[in-house]
Every structure is written in C-alpha cells, then in structure tokens.
C-alpha atoms as a PDB file:
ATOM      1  CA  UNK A   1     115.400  87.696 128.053  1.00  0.00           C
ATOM      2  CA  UNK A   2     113.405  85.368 130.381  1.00  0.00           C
ATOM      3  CA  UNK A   3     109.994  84.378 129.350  1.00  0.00           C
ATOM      4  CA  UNK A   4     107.184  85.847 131.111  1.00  0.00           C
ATOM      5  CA  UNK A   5     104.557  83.798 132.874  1.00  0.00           C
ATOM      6  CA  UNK A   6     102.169  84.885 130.044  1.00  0.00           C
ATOM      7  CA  UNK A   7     103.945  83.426 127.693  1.00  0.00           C
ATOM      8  CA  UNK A   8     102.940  80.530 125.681  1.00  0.00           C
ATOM      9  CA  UNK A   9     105.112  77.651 124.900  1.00  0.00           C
ATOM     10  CA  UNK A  10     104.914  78.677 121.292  1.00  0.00           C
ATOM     11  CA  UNK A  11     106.671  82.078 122.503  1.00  0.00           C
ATOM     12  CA  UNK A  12     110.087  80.263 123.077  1.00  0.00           C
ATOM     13  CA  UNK A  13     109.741  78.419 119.987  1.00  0.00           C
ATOM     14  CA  UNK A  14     109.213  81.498 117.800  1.00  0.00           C
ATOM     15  CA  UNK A  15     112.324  83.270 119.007  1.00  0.00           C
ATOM     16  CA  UNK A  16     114.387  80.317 117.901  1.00  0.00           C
ATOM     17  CA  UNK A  17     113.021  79.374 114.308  1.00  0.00           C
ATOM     18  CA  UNK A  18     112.779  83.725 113.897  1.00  0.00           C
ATOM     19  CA  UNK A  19     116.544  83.492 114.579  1.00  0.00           C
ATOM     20  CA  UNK A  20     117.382  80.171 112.357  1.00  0.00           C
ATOM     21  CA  UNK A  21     115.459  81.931 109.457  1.00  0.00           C
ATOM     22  CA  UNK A  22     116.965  84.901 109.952  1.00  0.00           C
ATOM     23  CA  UNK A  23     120.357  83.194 110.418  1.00  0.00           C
ATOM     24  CA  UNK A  24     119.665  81.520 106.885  1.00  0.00           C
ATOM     25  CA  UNK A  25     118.404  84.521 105.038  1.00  0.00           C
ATOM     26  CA  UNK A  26     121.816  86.095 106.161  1.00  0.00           C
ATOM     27  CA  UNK A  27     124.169  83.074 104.789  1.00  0.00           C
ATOM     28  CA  UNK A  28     121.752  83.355 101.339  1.00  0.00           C
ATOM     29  CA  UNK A  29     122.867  87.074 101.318  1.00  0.00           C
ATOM     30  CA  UNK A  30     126.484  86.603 101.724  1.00  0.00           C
ATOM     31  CA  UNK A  31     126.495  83.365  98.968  1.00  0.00           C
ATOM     32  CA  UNK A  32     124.757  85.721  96.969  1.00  0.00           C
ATOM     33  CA  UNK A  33     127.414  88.474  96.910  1.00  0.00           C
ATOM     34  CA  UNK A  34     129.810  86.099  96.696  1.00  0.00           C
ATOM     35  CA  UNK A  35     128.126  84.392  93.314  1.00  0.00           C
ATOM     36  CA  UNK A  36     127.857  88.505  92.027  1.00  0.00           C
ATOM     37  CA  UNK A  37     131.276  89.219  92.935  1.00  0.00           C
ATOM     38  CA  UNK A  38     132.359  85.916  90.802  1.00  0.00           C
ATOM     39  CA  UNK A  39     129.984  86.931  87.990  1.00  0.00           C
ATOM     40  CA  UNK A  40     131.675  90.048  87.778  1.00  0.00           C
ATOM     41  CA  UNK A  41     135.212  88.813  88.456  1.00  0.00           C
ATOM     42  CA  UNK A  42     134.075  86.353  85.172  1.00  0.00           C
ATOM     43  CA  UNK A  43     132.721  89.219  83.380  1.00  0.00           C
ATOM     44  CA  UNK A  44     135.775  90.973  83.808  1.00  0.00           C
ATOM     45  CA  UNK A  45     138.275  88.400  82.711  1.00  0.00           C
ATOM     46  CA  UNK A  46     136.168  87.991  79.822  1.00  0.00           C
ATOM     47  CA  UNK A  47     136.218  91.345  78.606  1.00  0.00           C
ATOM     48  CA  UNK A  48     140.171  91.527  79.235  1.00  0.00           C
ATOM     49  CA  UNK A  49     140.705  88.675  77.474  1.00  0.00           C
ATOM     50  CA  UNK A  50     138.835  89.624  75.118  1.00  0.00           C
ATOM     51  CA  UNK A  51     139.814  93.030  74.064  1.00  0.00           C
ATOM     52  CA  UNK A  52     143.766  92.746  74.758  1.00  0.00           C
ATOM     53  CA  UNK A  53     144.239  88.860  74.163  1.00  0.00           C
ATOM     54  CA  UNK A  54     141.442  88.598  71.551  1.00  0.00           C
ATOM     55  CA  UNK A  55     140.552  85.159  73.048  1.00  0.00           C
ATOM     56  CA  UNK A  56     137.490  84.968  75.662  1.00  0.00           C
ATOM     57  CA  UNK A  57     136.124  81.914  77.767  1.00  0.00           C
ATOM     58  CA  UNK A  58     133.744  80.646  75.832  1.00  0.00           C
ATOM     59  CA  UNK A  59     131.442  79.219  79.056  1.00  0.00           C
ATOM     60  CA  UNK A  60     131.524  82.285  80.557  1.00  0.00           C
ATOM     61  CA  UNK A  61     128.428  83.746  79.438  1.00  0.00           C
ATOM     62  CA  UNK A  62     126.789  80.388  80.210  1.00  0.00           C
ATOM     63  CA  UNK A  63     127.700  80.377  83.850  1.00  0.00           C
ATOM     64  CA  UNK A  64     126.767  83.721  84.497  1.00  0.00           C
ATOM     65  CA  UNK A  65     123.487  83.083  83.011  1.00  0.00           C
ATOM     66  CA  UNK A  66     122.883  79.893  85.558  1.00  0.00           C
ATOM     67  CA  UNK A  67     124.825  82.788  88.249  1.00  0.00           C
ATOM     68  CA  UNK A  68     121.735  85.184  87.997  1.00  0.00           C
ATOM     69  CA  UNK A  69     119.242  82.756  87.950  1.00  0.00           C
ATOM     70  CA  UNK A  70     120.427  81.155  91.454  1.00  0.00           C
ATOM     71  CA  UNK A  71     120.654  85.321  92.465  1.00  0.00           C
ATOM     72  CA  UNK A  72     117.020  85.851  91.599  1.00  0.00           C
ATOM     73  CA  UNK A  73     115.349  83.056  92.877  1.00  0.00           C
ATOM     74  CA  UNK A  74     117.079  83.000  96.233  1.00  0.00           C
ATOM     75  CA  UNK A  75     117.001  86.457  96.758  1.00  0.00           C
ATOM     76  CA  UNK A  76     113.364  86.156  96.313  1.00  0.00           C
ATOM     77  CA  UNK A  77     114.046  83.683  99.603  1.00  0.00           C
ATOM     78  CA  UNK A  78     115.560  87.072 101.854  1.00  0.00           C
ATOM     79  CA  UNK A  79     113.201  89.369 100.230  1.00  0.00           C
ATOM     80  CA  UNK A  80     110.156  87.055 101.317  1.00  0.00           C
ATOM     81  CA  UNK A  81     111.932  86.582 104.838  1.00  0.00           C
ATOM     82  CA  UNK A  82     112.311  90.326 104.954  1.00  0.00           C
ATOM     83  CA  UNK A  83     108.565  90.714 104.353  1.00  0.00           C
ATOM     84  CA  UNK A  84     109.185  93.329 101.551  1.00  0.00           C
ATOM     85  CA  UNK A  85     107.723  92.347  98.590  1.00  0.00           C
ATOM     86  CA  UNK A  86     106.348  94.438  96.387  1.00  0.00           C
ATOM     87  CA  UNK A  87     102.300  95.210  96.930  1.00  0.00           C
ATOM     88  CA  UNK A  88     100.131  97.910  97.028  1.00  0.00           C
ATOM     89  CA  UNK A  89      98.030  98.293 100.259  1.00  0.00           C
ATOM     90  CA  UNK A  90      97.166 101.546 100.416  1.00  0.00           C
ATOM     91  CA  UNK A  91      93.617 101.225 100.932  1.00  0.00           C
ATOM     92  CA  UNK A  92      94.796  97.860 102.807  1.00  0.00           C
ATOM     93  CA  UNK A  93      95.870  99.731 105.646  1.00  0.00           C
ATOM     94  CA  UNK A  94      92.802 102.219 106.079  1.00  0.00           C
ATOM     95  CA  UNK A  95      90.938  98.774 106.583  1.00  0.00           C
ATOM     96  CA  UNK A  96      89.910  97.902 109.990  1.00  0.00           C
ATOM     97  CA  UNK A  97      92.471  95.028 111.598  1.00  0.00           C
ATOM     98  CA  UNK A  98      90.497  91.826 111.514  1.00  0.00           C
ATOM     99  CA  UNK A  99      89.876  92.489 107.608  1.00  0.00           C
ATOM    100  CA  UNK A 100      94.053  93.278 107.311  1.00  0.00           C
ATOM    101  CA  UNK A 101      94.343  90.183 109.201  1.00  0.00           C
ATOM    102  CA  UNK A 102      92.295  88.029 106.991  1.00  0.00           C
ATOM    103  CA  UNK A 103      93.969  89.450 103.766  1.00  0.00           C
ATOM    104  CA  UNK A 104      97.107  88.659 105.671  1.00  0.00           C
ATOM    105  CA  UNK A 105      96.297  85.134 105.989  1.00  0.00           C
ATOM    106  CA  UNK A 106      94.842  84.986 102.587  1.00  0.00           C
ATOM    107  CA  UNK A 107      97.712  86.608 100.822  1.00  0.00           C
ATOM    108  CA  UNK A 108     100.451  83.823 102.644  1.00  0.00           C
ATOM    109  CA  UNK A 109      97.513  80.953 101.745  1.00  0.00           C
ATOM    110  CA  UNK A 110      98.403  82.669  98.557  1.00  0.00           C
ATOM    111  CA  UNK A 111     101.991  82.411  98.455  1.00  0.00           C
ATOM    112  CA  UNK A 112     101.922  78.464  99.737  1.00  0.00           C
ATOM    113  CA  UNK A 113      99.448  77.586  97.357  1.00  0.00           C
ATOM    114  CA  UNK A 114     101.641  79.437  94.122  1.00  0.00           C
ATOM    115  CA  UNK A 115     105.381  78.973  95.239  1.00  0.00           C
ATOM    116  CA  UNK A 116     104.049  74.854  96.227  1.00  0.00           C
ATOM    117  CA  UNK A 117     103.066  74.675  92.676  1.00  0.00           C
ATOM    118  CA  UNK A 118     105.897  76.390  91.096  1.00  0.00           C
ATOM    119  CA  UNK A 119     108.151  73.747  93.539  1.00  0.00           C
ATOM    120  CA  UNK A 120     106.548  71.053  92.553  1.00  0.00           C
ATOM    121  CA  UNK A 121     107.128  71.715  88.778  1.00  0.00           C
ATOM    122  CA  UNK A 122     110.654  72.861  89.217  1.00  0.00           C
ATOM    123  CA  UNK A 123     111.761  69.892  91.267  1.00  0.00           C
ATOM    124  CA  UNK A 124     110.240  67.152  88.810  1.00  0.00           C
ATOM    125  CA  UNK A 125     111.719  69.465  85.800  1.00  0.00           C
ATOM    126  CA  UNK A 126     115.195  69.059  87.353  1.00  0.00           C
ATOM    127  CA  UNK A 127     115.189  65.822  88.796  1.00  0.00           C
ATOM    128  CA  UNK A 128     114.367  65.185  85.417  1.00  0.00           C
ATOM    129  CA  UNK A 129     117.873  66.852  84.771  1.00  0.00           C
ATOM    130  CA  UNK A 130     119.921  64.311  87.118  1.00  0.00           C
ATOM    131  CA  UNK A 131     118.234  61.260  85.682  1.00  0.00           C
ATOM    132  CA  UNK A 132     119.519  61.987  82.115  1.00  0.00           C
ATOM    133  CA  UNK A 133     122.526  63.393  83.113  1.00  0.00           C
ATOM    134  CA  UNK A 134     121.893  66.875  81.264  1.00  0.00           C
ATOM    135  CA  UNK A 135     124.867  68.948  80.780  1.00  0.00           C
ATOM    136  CA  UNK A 136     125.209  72.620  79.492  1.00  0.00           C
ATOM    137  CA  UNK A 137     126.335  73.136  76.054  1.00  0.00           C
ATOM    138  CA  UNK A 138     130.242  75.028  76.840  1.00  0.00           C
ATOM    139  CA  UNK A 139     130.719  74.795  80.568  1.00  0.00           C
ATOM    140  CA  UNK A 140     129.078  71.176  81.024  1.00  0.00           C
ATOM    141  CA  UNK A 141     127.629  72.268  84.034  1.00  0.00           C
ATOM    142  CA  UNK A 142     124.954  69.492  85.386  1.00  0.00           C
ATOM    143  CA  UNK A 143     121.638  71.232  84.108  1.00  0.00           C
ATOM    144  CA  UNK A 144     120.071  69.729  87.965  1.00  0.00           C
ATOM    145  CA  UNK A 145     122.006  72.793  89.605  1.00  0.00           C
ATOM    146  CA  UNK A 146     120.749  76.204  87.878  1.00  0.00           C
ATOM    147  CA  UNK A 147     116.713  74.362  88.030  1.00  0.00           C
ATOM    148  CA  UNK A 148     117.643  73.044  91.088  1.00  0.00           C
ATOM    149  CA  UNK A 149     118.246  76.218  92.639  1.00  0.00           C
ATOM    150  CA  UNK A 150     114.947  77.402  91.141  1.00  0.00           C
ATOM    151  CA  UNK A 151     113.325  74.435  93.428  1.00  0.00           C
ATOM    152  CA  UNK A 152     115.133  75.423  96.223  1.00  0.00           C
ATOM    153  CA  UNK A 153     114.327  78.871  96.289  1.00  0.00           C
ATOM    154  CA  UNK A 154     110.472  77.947  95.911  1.00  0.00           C
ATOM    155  CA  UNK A 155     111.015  75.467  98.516  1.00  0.00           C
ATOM    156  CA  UNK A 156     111.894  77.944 101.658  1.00  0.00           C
ATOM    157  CA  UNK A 157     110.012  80.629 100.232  1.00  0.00           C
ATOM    158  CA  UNK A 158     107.273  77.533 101.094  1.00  0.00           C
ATOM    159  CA  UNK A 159     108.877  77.385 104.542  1.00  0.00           C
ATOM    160  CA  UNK A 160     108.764  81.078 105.401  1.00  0.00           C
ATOM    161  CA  UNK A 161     105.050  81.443 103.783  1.00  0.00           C
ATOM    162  CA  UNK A 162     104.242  78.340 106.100  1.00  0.00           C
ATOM    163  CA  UNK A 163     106.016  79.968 109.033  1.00  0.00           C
ATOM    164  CA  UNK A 164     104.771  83.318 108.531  1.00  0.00           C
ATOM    165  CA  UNK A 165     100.820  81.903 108.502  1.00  0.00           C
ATOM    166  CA  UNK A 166     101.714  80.471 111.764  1.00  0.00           C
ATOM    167  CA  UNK A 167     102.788  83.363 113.678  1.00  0.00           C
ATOM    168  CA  UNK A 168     100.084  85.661 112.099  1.00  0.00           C
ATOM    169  CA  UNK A 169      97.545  83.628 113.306  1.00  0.00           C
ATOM    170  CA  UNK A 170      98.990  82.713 117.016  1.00  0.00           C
ATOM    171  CA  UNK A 171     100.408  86.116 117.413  1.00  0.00           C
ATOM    172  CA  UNK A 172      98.177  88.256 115.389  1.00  0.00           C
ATOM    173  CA  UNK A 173      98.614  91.098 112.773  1.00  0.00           C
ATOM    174  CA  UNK A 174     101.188  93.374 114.589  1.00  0.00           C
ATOM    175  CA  UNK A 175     103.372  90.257 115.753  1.00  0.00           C
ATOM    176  CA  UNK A 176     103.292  88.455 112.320  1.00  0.00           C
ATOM    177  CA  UNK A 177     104.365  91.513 110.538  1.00  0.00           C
ATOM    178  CA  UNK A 178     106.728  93.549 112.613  1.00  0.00           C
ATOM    179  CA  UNK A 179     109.937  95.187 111.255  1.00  0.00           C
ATOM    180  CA  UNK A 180     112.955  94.616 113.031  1.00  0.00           C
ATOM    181  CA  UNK A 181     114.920  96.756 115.075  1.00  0.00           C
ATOM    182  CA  UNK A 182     118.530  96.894 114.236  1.00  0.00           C
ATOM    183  CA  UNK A 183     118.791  95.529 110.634  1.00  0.00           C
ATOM    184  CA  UNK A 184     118.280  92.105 111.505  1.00  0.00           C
ATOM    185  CA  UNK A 185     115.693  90.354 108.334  1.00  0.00           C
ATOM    186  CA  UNK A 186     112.277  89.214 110.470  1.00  0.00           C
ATOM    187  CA  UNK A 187     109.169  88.690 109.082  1.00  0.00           C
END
C-alpha cells in the first residue's frame, strides 16, 4: 500500500518495526512449542523408562524445570506484543478518551519502569552466573541460560513497552491499541 500524502515519515517506519515485532513474537511462539513439545517428549521418556525399565534420566526433571521457565517468561514477550494482558478496565473504558489515553501512557510508563528493573536485576544475577561458571546440579546446564532467558524476556518486553508508548502517543489511543485483522500479533 502506497503512503498517502498525509502521512508522516513516522507512518512508514511503524509498518516496518509493527512487522519485525510481529515477525519476532511469531519465531518466540514456534521456539516455544518446540521447547513444550521437547518437555513433553522428556517427560515421556521419563515415565517409560521409568515404569517398564525402572531406570529414569535423572536431569530430566531439572531441564524441564529451566524448559518452563524460558516458556513463561517469553511468552510473557507475545502476550505483551499481543496487547492481552490481563487487566480490568471496565470502568476504564466508560472514561472519556484523553483520560484512557493518559492511563494508556501511564500504564506502559508502568511496564518500562517495572520490567527495566526486573532486567536490570536478572541480567546482573546471571551474568553473575557466567563469571563463576555455575552449573546445574544433574544436567550441568550453565545456570547463565535459564536466568538469562529471564533477562531476555524482560528485555523485549522493555522494547515493546518502549515501542508501544511511542505509537500511542504519535498515533493516539485507537492506533496504539488496535487488534489485528487476520491473526497476525500487533499491539
């Protein structure tokens, strides 16, 4: 679609990052069935072994521990792409829209401010990790990877808080928090 001659520079450049984000929440989704499908693939072997060998992989548990934790923290990463965390705005959306913008802006000031913090902590906590060379206990997994995934999660959700303050404010209320048409994960 061609750009109209109302359109603002920033127009064109919204599209693009919107599609890259979008693009990236969609690769996050697909590692993350992948990582489910291996958890229960593990799970599975486990159990087998277990009940008809009566031997069991001793990391297992272990690894589908650090599994779920990269799920959950980067899945907060599509769900905060998708716009669909949980909230109650009920009486949010019988206010007027300059005060829904403001508690738009507020809530993603919000969001930086929090998930900043919590990436902050989690990167110096596992950068920690890597200097000592922390292992887990059975699977001797590098402890840097389960926290670092924490970081990283915190660290785009940063992004798409950042992103999303933009385009509320340049494009306004309706713009900032559209659904998509078609399935596609927008803000």
């Amino acid at each position: 679609m061609e750009p109209s001659a109302g359109d603002t520079p920033l127009r064109g450049e919204v599209s693009v990052i919107d599609k890259a984000l979008d693009r990236m929440a969609r690769v996050i989704e697909l590692a993350l069935a992948l990582a489910f499908i291996m958890a229960v693939l593990l799970n599975f072997g486990n159990v087998v072994g277990r009940y008809l060998f009566g031997a069991s992989l001793l990391a297992s548990d272990e690894v589908q521990v650090f599994i779920m934790v990269a799920m959950t923290f980067l899945g907060a990463v599509v769900v905060t792409r998708r716009n669909a965390h949980l909230r109650m705005d009920v009486l949010v959306q019988l206010m007027p829209a300059p005060v829904r913008l403001a508690l738009r802006i507020a809530e993603q000031l919000l969001l930086l401010a929090l998930a900043g913090f919590v990436l902050s902590q989690s990167y110096f906590y596992a950068s920690q990790m890597l200097r000592i060379g922390r292992t887990s206990d059975m699977a001797g997994v590098p402890m840097w990877i389960p926290h670092g995934a924490v970081a990283l999660g915190f660290a785009l959700i940063v992004i798409l808080a950042a992103w999303r303050l933009v385009t509320v404010t340049t494009r306004g209320l309706d713009e900032g928090t559209a659904e998509p048409a078609g399935g596609e994960v927008r803000e």
